[in-house]
Structure formats: C-alpha cells, structure tokens
Protein backbone atom coordinates (compact mmCIF):
# COMPACT_ATOMS: atom_id res chain seq x y z
CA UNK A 1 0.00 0.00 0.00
CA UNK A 2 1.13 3.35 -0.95
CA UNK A 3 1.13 6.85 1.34
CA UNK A 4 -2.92 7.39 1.22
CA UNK A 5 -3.98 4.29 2.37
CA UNK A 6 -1.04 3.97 5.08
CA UNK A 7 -2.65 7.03 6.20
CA UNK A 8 -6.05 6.23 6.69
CA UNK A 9 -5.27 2.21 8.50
CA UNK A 10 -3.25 4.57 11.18
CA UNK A 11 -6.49 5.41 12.32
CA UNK A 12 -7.07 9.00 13.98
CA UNK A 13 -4.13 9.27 16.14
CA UNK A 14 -2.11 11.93 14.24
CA UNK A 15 1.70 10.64 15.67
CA UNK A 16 0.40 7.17 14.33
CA UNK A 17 -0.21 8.70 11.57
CA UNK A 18 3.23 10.82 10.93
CA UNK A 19 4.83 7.53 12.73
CA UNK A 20 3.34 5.56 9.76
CA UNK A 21 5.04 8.21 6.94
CA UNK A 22 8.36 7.94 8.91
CA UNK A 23 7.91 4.31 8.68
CA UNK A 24 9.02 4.51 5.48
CA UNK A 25 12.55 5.80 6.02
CA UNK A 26 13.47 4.15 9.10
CA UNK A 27 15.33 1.11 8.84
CA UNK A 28 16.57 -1.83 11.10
CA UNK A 29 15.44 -2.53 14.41
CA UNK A 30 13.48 -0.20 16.20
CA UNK A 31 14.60 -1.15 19.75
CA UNK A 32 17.36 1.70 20.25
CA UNK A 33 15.98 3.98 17.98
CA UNK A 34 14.17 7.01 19.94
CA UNK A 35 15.62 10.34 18.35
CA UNK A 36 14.79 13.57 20.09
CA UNK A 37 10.90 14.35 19.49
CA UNK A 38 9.86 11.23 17.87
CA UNK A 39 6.86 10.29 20.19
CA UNK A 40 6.03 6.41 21.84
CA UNK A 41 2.26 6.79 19.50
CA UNK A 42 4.77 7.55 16.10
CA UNK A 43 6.72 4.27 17.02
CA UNK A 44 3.68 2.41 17.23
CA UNK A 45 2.75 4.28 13.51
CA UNK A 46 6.27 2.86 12.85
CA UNK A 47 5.58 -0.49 13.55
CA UNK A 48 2.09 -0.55 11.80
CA UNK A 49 3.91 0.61 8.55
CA UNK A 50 5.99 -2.53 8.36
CA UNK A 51 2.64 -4.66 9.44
CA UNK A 52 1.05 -2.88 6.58
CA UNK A 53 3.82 -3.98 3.64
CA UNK A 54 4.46 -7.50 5.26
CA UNK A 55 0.59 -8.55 5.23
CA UNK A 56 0.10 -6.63 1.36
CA UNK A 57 3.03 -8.07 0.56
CA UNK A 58 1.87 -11.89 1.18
CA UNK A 59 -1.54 -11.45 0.52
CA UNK A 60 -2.90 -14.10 -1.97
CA UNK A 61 -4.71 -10.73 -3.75
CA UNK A 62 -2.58 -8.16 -3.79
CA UNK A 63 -0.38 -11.50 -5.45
CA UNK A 64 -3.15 -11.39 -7.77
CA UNK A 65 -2.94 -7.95 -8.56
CA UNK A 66 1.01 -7.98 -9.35
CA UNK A 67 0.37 -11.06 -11.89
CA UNK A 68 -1.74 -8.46 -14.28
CA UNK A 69 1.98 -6.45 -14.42
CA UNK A 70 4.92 -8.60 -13.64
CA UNK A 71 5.52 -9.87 -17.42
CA UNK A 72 5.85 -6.51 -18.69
CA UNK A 73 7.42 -4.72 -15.08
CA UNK A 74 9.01 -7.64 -13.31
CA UNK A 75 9.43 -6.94 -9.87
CA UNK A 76 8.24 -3.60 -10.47
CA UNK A 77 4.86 -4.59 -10.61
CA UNK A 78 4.69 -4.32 -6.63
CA UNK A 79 5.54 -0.61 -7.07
CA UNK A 80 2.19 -0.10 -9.01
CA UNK A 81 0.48 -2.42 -7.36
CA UNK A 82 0.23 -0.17 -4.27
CA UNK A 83 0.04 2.73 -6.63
CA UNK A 84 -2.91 1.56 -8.17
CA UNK A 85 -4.71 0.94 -4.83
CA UNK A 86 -4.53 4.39 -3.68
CA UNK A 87 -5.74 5.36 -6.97
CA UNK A 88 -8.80 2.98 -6.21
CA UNK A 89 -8.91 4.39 -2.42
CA UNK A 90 -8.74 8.20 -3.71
CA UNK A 91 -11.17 7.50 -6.11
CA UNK A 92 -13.46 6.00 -3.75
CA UNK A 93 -13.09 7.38 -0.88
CA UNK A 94 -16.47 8.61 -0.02
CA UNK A 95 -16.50 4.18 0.58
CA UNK A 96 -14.24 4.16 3.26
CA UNK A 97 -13.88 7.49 5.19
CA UNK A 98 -16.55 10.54 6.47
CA UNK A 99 -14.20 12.90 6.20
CA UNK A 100 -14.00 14.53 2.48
CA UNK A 101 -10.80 13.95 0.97
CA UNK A 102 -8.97 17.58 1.02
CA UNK A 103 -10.33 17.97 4.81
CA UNK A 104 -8.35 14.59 5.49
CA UNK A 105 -5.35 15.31 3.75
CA UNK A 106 -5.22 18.57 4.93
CA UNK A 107 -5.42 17.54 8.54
CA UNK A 108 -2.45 14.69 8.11
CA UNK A 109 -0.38 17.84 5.94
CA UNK A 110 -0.42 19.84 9.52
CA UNK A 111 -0.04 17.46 11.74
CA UNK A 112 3.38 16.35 9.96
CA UNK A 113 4.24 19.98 9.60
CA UNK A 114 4.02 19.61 13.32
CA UNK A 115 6.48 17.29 13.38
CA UNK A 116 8.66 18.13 10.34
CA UNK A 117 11.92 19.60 13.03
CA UNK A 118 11.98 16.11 14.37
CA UNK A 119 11.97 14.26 11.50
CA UNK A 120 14.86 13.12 9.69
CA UNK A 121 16.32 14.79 6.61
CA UNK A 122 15.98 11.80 4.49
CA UNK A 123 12.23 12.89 4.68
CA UNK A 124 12.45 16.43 4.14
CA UNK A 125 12.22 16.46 0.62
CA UNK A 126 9.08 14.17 0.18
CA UNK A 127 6.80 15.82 2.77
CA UNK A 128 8.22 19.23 1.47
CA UNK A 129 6.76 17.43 -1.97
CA UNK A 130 3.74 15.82 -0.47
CA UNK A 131 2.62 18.86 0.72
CA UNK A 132 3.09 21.53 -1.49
CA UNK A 133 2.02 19.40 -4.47
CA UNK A 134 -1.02 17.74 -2.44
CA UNK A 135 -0.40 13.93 -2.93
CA UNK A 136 -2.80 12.78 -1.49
CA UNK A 137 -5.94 14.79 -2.94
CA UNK A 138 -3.79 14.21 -6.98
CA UNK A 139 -4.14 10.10 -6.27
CA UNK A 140 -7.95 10.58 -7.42
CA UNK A 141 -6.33 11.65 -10.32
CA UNK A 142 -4.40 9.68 -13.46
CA UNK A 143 -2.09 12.83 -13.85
CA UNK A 144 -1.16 12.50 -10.49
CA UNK A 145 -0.70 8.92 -10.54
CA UNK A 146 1.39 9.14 -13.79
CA UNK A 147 3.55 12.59 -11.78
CA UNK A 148 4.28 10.45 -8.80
CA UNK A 149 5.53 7.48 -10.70
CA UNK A 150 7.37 9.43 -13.06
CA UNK A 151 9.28 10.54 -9.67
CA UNK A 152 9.64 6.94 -8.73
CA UNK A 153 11.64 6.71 -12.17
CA UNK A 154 13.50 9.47 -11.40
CA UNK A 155 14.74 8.75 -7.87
CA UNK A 156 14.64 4.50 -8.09
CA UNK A 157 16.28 4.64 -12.34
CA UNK A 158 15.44 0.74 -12.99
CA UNK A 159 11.76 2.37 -12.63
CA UNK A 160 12.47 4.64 -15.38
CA UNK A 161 9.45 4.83 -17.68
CA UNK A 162 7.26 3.26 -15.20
CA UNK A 163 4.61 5.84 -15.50
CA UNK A 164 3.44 4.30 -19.08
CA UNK A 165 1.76 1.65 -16.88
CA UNK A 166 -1.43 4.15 -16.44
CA UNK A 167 -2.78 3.10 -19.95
CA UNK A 168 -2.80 -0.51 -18.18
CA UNK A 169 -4.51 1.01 -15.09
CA UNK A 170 -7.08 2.76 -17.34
CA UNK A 171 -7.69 -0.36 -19.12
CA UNK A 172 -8.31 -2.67 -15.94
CA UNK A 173 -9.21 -0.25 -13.43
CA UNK A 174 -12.47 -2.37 -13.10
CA UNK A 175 -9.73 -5.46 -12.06
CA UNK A 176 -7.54 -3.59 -9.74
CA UNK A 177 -10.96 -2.01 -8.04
CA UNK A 178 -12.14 -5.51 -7.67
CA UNK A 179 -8.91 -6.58 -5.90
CA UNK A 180 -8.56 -3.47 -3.27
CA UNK A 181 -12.30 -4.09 -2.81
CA UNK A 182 -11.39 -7.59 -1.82
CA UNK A 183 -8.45 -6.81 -0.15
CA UNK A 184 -9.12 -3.60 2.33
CA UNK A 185 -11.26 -5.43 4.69
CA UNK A 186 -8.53 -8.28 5.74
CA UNK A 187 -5.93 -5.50 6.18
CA UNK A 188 -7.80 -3.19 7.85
CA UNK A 189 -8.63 -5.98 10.43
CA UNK A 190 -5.15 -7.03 10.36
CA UNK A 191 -4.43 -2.95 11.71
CA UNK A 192 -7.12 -2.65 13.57
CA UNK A 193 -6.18 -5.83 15.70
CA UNK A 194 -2.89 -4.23 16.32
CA UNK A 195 -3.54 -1.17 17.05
CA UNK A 196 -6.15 -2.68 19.84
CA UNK A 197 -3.79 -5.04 21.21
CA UNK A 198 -1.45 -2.15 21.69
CA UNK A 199 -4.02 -0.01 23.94
C-alpha cells in the first residue's frame, strides 16, 4: 500500500499517523531507535507501517494484482500495485472514510508539519513534496498517478518509464478495483487488531 492508504489504516491518532510516513525511512530494528521528538504513539505508527507492507506483501490478492503487471514490469509490478490501490482508495473514498478527501489530507499535511523539526532529513524532501504538491488529494487523479511514478523513475532509475503503466490502469481499473475491494477489509482488520492489542 502506498502513502494514502497507510494514512487512513493509522487510524485517527495523528503521531500514528506521521509515525506511519516515517515508517518509510526508518530502517533496522526499532529497539534503540528514539531520536529527540519522535513520540512512543509515532513508534507504534512505525511499527504498523511494516505490518502494513508485510501482510500486502503476502496477501494471496494483492499477489493477484502484481500477476496483471509482472511480465511486462518484473518486480516492479509491486511498485504499481500499491500505486494503483490508492488510486482505487482516492477515487473511492467517499467508501471508506466521512471525512471529504482535502479535509483529510489537509489535517495529516499539519499534523506532519508539526512534526517536520523532528523528522529526519531523508524525509524532508518528500513531505516538502507531499505537501506543497497535495499527494494525497492528486491520487484521485491519473495525472497524479502518472507525476508520482514518473518521480519513482527518477529517484529508483530501474523504474524509469514506469509511469506508461497508467494506460494498463485505465484499461483494468475495473480489475484492480475488484482486488482493493477484496483486499481492504482483511488488512484493515489485520491494523485494527494491532492497534487494539497495543491499547
């Protein structure tokens, strides 16, 4: 799963939330890692974010999903796969959230400008990025999927080109809407039993 949907599983605890972002920069064991400012609730955001990609990464579904894309993008075809499902989730988000898409995103934008002095610089760029260019809000949109994975190609360069895969997603959209359909309810459940256990 990409940014968006990390997002909403973190449920409404906003260091969860930020936790879950800077999940995807911190590396290694988390045991001795407690920086100046980073909060016990962002840890636990920390954690979820590796629950998250370990349980979509296994999943028998999102397998499915990567089988429409390996042949032409290889291993790759992980990359889009979450892509693609925050496409779905942007799209439909009225289906899994009360709050209106801009209000949410706009809400996660502070709260990580909250945080931005205690984050580390490997992040700096991307929520400088995320923000200014309103990620979350452009995943609704095929130009914004197609500008964030053109980025991918730019900073990862065996992904160069990889934004051509949106004719693919307009063709089977119906497909990879099936799939997330499918798919949300076991891993929300899988994040909302950790996030209980945890309180």
């Amino acid at each position: 799963m990409n940014f968006l949907a990390h997002t909403l599983l973190s449920g409404k605890n906003s260091d969860v939330q930020v936790g879950n972002l800077l999940g995807e920069f911190v590396k290694g064991r988390l045991e001795n890692y407690h920086p100046p400012g980073i909060t016990t609730d962002m840890l636990v955001g920390v954690r979820l974010h590796r629950i998250i990609d370990d349980f979509t990464d296994h999943h028998p579904i999102t397998r499915r999903s990567k089988s429409r894309l390996v042949d032409e993008y290889g291993l790759l075809s992980g990359i889009l796969v979450d892509m693609f499902y925050d496409y779905v989730l942007a799209r439909e988000w009225a289906t899994y959230s009360v709050l209106p898409l801009p209000l949410f995103a706009q809400q996660f934008y502070e709260a990580v400008e909250q945080h931005r002095p205690f984050l580390p610089a490997s992040m700096q760029s991307t929520v400088q990025s995320m923000i200014s260019r309103d990620w979350f809000t452009n995943y609704a949109t095929l130009a914004g999927i197609e500008w964030s994975l053109r980025g991918i190609g730019r900073r990862f360069p065996p992904a160069a080109g990889i934004e051509r895969s949106i004719t693919q997603l307009q063709r089977d959209y119906a497909f990879f809407k099936a799939d997330f359909e499918e798919f949300w309810p076991d891993l929300s459940q899988r994040c909302f039993d950790y996030l209980s256990s945890i309180n």
